[in-house]
C-alpha atoms as a PDB file:
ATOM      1  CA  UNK A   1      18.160   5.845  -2.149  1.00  0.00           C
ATOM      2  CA  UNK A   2      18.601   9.770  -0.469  1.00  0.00           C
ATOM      3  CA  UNK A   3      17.116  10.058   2.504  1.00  0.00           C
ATOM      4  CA  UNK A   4      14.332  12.551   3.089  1.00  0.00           C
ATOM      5  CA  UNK A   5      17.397  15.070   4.214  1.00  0.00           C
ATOM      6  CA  UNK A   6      19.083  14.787   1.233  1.00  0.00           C
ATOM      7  CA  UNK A   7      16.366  15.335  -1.346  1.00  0.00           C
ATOM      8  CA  UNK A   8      15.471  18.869  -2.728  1.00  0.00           C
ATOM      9  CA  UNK A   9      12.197  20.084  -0.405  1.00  0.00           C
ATOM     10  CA  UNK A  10       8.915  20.824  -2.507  1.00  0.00           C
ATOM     11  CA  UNK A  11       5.805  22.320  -1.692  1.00  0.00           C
ATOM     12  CA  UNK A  12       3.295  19.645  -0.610  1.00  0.00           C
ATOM     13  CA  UNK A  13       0.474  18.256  -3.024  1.00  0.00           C
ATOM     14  CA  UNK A  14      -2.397  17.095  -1.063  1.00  0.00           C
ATOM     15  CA  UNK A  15      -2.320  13.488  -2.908  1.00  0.00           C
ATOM     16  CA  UNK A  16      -0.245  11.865  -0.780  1.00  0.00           C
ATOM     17  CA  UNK A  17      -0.877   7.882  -2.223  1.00  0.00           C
ATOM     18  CA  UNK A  18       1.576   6.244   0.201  1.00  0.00           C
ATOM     19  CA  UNK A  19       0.282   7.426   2.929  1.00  0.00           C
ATOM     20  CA  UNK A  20      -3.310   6.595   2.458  1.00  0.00           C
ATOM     21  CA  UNK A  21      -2.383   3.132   3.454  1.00  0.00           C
ATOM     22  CA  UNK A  22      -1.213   4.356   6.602  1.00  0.00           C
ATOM     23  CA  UNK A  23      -4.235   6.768   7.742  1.00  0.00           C
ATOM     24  CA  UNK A  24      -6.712   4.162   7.936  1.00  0.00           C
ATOM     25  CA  UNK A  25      -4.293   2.730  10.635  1.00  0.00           C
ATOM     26  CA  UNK A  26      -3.299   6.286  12.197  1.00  0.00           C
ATOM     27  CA  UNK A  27      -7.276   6.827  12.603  1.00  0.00           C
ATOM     28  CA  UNK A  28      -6.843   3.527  14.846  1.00  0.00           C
ATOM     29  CA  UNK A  29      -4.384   4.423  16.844  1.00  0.00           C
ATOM     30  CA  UNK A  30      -5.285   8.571  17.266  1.00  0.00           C
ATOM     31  CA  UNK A  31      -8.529   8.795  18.166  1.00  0.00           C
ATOM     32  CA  UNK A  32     -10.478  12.393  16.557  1.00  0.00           C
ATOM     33  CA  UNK A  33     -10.977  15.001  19.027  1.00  0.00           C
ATOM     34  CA  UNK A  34     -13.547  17.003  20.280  1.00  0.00           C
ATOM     35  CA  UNK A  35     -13.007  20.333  18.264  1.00  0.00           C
ATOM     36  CA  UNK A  36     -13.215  23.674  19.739  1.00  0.00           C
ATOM     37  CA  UNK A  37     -12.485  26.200  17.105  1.00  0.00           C
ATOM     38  CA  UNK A  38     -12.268  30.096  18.892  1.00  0.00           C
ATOM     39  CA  UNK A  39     -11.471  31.393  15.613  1.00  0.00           C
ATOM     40  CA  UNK A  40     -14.482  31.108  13.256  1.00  0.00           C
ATOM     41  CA  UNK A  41     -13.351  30.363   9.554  1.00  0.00           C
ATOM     42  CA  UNK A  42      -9.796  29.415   9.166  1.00  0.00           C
ATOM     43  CA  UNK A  43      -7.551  30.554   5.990  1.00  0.00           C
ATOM     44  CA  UNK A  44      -5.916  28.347   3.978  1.00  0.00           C
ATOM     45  CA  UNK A  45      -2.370  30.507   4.930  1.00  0.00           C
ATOM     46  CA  UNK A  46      -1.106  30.465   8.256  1.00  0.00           C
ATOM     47  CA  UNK A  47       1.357  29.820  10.430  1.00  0.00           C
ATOM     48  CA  UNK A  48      -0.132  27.419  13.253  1.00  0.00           C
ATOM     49  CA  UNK A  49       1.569  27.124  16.678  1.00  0.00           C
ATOM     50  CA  UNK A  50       0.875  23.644  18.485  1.00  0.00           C
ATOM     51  CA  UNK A  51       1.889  21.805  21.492  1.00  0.00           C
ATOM     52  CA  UNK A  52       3.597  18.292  21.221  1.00  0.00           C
ATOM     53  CA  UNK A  53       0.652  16.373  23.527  1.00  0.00           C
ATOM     54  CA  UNK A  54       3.761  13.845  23.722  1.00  0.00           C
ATOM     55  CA  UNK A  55       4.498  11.972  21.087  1.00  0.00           C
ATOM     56  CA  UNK A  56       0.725  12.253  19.459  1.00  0.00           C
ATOM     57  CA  UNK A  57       0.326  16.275  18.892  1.00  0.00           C
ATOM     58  CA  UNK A  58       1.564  15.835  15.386  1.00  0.00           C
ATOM     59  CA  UNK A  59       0.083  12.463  14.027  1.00  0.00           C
ATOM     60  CA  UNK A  60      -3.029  13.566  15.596  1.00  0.00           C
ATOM     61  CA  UNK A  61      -3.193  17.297  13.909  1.00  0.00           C
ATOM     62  CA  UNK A  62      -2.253  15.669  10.643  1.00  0.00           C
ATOM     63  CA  UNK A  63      -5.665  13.723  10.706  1.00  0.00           C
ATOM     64  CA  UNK A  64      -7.566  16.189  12.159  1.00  0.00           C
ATOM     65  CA  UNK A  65      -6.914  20.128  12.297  1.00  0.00           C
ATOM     66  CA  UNK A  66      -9.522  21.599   9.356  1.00  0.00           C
ATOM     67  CA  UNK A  67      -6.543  23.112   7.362  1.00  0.00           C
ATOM     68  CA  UNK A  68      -3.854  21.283   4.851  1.00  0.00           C
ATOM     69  CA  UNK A  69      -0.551  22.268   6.524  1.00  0.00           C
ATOM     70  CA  UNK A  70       3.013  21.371   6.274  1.00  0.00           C
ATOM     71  CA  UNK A  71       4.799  20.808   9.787  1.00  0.00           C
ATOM     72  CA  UNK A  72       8.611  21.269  11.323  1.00  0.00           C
ATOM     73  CA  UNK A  73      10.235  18.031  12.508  1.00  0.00           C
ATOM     74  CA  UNK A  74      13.713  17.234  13.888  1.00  0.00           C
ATOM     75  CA  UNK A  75      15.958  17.151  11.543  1.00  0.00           C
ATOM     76  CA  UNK A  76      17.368  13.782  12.652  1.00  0.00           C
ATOM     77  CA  UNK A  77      14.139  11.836  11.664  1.00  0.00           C
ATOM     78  CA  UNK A  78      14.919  12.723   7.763  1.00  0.00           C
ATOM     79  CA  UNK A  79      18.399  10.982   8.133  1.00  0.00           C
ATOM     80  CA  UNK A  80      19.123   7.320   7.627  1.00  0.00           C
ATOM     81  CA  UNK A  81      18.007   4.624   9.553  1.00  0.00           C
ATOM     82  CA  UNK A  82      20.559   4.748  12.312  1.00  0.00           C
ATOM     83  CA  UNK A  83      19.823   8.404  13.254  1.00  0.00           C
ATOM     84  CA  UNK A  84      16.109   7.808  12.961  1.00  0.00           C
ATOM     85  CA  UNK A  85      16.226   4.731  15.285  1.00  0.00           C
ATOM     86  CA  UNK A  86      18.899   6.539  17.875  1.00  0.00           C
ATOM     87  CA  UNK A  87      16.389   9.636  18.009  1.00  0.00           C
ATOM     88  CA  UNK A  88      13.155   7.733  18.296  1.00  0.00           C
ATOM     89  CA  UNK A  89      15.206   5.754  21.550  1.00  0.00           C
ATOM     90  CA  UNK A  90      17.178   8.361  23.008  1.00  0.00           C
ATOM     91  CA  UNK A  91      15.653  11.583  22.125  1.00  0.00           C
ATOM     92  CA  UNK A  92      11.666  11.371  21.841  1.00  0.00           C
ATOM     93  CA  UNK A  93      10.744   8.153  23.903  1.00  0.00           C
ATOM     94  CA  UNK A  94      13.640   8.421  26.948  1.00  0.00           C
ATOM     95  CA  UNK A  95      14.589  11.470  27.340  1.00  0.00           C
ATOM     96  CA  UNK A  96      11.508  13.611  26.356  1.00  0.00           C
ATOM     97  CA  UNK A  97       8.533  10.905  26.756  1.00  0.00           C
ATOM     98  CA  UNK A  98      10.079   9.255  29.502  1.00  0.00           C
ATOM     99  CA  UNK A  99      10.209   5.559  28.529  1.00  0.00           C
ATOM    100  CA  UNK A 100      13.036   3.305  30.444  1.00  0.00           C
ATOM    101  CA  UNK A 101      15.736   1.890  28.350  1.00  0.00           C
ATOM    102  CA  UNK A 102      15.309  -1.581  26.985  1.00  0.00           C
ATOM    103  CA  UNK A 103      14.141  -4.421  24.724  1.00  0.00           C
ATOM    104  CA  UNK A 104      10.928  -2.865  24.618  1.00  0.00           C
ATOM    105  CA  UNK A 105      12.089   1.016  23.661  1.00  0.00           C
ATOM    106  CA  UNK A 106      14.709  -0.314  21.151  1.00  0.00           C
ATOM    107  CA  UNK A 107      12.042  -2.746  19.666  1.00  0.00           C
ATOM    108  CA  UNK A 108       9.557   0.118  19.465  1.00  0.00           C
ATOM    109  CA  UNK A 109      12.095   2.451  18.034  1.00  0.00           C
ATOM    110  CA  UNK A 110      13.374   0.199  15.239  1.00  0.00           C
ATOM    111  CA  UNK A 111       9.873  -0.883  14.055  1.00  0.00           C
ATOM    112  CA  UNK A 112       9.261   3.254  13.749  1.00  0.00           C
ATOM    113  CA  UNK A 113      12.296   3.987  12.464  1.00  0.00           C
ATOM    114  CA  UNK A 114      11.752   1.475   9.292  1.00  0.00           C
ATOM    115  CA  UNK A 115       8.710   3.075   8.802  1.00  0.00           C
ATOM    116  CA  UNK A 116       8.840   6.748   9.624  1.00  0.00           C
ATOM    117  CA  UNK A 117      10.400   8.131   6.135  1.00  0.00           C
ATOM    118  CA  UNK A 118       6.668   7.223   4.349  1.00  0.00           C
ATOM    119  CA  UNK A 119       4.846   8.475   7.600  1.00  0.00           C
ATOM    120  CA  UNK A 120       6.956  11.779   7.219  1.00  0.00           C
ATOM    121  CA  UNK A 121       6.208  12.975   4.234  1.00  0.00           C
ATOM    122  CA  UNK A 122       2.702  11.783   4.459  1.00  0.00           C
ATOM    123  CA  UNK A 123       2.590  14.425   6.778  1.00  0.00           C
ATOM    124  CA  UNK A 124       4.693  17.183   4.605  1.00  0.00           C
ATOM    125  CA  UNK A 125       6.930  17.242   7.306  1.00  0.00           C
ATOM    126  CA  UNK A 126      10.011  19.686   7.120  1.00  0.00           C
ATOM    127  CA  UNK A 127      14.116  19.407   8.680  1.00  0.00           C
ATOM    128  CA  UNK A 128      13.965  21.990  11.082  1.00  0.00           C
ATOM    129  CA  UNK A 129      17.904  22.853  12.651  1.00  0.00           C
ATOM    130  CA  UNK A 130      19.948  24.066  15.362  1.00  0.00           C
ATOM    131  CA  UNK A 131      22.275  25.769  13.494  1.00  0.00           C
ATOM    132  CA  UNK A 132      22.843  27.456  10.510  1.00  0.00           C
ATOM    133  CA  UNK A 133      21.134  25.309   8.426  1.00  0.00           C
ATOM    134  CA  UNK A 134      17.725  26.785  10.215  1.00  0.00           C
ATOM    135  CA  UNK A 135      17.771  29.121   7.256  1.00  0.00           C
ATOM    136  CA  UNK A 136      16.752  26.464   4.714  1.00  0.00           C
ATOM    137  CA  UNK A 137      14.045  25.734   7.014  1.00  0.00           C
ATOM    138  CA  UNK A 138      13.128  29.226   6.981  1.00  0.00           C
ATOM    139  CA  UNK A 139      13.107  29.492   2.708  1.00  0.00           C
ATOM    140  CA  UNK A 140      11.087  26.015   2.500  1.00  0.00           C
ATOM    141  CA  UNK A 141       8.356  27.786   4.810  1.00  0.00           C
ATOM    142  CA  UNK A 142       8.164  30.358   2.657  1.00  0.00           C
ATOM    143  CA  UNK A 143       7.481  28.571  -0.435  1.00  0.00           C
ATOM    144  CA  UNK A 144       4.647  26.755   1.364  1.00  0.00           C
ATOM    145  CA  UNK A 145       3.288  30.206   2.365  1.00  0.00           C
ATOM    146  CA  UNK A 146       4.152  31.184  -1.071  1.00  0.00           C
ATOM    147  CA  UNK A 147       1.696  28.450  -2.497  1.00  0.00           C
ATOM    148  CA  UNK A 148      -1.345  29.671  -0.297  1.00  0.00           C
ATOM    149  CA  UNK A 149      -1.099  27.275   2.216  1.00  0.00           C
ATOM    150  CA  UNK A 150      -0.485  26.886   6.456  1.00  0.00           C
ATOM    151  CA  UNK A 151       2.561  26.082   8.225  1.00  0.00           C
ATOM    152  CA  UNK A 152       2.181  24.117  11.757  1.00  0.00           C
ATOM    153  CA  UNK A 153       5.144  24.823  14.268  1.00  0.00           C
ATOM    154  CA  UNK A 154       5.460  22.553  17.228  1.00  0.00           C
ATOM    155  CA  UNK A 155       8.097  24.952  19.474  1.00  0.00           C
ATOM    156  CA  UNK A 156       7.756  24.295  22.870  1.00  0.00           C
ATOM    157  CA  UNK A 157      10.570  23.772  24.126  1.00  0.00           C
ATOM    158  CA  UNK A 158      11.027  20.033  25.125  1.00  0.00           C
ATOM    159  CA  UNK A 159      14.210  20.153  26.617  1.00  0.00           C
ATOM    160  CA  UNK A 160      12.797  18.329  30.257  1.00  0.00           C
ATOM    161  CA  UNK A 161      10.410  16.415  28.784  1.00  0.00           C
ATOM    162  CA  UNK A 162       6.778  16.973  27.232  1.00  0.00           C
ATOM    163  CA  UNK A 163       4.427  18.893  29.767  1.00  0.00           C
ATOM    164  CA  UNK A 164       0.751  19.534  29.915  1.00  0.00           C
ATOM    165  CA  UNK A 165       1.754  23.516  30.719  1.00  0.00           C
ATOM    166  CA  UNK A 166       4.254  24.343  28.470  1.00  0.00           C
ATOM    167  CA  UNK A 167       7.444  26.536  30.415  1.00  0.00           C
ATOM    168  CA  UNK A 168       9.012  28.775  26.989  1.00  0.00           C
ATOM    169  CA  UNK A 169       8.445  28.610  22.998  1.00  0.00           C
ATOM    170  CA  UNK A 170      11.592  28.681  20.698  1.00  0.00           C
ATOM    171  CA  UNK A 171      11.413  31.798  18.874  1.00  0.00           C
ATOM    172  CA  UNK A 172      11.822  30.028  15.216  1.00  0.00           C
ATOM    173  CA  UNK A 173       8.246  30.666  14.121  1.00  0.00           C
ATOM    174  CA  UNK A 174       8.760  34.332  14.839  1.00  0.00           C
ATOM    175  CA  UNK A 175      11.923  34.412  12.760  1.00  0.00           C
ATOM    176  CA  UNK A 176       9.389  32.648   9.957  1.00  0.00           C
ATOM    177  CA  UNK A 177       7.179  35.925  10.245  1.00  0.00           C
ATOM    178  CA  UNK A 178       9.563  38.375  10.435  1.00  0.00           C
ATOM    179  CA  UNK A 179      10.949  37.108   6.779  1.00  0.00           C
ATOM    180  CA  UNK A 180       8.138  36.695   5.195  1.00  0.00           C
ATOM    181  CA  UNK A 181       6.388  39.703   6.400  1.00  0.00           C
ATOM    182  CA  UNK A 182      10.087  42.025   4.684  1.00  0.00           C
ATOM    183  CA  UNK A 183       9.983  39.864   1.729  1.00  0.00           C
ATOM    184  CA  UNK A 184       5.915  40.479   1.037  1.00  0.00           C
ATOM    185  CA  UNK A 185       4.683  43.246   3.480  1.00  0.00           C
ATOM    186  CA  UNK A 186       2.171  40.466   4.493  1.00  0.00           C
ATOM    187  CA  UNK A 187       1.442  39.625   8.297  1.00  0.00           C
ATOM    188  CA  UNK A 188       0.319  36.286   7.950  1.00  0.00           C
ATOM    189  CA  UNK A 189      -1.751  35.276  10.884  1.00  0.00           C
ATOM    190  CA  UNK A 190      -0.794  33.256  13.614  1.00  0.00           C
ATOM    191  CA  UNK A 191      -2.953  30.542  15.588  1.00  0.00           C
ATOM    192  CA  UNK A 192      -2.304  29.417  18.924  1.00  0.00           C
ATOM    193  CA  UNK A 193      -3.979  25.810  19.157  1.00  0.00           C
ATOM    194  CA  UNK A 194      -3.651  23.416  22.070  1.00  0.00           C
ATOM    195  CA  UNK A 195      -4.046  19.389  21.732  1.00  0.00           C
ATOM    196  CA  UNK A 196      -4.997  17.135  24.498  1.00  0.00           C
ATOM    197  CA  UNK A 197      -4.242  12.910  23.665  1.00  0.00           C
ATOM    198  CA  UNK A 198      -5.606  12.803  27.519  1.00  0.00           C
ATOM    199  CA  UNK A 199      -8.865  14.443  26.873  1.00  0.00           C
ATOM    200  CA  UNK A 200      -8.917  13.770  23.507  1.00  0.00           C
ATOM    201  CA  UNK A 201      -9.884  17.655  23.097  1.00  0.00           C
ATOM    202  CA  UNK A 202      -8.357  20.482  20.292  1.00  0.00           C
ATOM    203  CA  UNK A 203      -8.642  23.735  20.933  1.00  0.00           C
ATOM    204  CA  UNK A 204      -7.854  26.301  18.176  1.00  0.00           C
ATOM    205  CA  UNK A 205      -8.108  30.209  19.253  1.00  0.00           C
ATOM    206  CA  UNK A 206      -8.317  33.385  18.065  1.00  0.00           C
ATOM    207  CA  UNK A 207      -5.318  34.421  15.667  1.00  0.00           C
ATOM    208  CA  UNK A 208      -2.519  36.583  16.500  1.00  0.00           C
ATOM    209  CA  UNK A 209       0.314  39.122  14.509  1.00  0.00           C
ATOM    210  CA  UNK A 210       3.912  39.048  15.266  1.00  0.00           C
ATOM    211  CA  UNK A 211       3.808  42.534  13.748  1.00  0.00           C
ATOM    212  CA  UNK A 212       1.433  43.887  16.383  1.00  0.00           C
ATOM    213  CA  UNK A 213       4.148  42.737  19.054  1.00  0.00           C
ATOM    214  CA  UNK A 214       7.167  43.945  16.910  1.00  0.00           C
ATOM    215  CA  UNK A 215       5.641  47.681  17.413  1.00  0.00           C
ATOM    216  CA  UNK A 216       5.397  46.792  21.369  1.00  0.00           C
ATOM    217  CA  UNK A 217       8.977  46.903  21.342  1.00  0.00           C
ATOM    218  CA  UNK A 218       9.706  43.214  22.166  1.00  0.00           C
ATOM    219  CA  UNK A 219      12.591  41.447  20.724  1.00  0.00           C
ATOM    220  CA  UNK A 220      11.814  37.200  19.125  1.00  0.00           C
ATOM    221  CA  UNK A 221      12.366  35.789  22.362  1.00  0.00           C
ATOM    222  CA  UNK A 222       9.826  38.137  24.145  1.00  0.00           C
ATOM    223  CA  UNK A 223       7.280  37.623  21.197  1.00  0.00           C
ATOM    224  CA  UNK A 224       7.917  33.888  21.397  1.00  0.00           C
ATOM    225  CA  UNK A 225       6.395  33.781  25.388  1.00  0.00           C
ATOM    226  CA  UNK A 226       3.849  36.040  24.392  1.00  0.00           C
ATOM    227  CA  UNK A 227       2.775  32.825  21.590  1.00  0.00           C
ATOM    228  CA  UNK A 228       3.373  30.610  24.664  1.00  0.00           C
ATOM    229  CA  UNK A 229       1.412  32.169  27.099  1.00  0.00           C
ATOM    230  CA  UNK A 230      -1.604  32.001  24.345  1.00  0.00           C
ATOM    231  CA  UNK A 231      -1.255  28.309  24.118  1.00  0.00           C
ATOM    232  CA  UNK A 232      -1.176  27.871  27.299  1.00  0.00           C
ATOM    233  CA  UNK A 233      -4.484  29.968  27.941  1.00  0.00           C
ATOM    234  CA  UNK A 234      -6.193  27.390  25.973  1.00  0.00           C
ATOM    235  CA  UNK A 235      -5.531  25.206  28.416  1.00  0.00           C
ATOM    236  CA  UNK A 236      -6.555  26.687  31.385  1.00  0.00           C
ATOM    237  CA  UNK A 237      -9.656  28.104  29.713  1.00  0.00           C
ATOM    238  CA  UNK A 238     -10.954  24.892  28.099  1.00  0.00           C
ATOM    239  CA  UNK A 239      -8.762  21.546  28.910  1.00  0.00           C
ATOM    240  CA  UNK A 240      -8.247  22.154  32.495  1.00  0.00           C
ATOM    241  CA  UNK A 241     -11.006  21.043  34.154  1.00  0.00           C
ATOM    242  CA  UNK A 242     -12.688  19.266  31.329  1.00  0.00           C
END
């Protein structure tokens, strides 16, 4: 059978019947959060910024956050089993969740790994890349957009682990806008939105435009911190001291 990476992309129904046997479950394990929405109403087309909360930002957004969205992933968890399992060890629980090295990490990893390719595209994930390939990740966004509906970004980057303060964004997201806005002359509206598994607390603010930043002069990576720096308000503003 193709693996996830292999098959053709399509736009995400919102009848997912594998994965209803797995919400029930997910509801278990992801508690819902308090829900502090900055924004008001919230369109059905978006492009959502989020951080990781760990490992539980994007199980926990799937269940809860008011809008149907589609979300980036790492391209390695759409591959076979053997990449799954050797990013779930080596990539998400030692080096960015900080898990020691054993029995326990491997077992962990493997019983994911098995089950991740149903969880996945319960959650209309997407392959997002480091190279080249980014650009399919790009068109696939577009489609979604296309079809009326959000896409959730997690792009903090990750690099020294998950943090509650995130240091820098990767500028992907703004490369999303930027196409979509010379292929349709729309500025689709951007939400910063900060999730706490601590507190058990989502915050959603007040929507942003790459555009407005574009005519500021500032180049993707500037526009990216600027993104950053709004998540990270949310934060200090309402998770903080809570």
């Amino acid at each position: 059978m193709a693996t996830l990476l292999e098959q053709e992309y399509k736009v995400p129904s919102k009848k997912q019947p594998v994965y209803r046997w797995f919400r029930p479950v997910m509801r278990l394990i992801f508690k819902k959060p308090q829900i502090i929405n900055l924004a008001g109403e919230l369109p059905e087309k978006s492009i959502i910024l989020a951080n990781h909360s760990a490992k539980s930002g994007p199980p926990s957004l799937d269940l809860y956050y008011p809008v149907f969205c589609a979300k980036w992933g790492a391209y390695q968890m759409f591959g076979d089993f053997q990449s799954r399992k050797a990013y779930l060890r080596d990539i998400l629980y030692i080096k960015k969740c900080g898990k020691k090295p054993g029995f326990f990490t491997s077992l962990k990893s493997t019983i994911m790994a098995i089950f991740s390719p149903y969880i996945y595209k319960g959650m209309k994930m997407m392959p997002t890349f480091p190279d080249a390939r980014f650009a399919k990740t790009l068109r696939n966004s577009a489609k979604v957009l296309d079809a009326g509906m959000s896409v959730m970004v997690f792009p903090e980057n990750s690099n020294d682990g998950y943090k509650d303060v995130l240091t820098d964004f990767f500028p992907g997201f703004v490369m999303l806008a930027e196409k979509y806005y010379r292929a349709t002359g729309e500025d689709v509206p951007v939400y910063p939105v900060y999730y706490s598994v601590k507190k058990h607390l989502l915050v959603i603010g007040k929507p942003l435009q790459v555009q407005e930043f574009v005519k500021q002069g500032l180049d993707r990576y500037q526009i990216a911190q600027k993104f950053c720096e709004a998540v990270n308000q949310l934060y200090f503003d309402h998770v903080e001291n809570e």
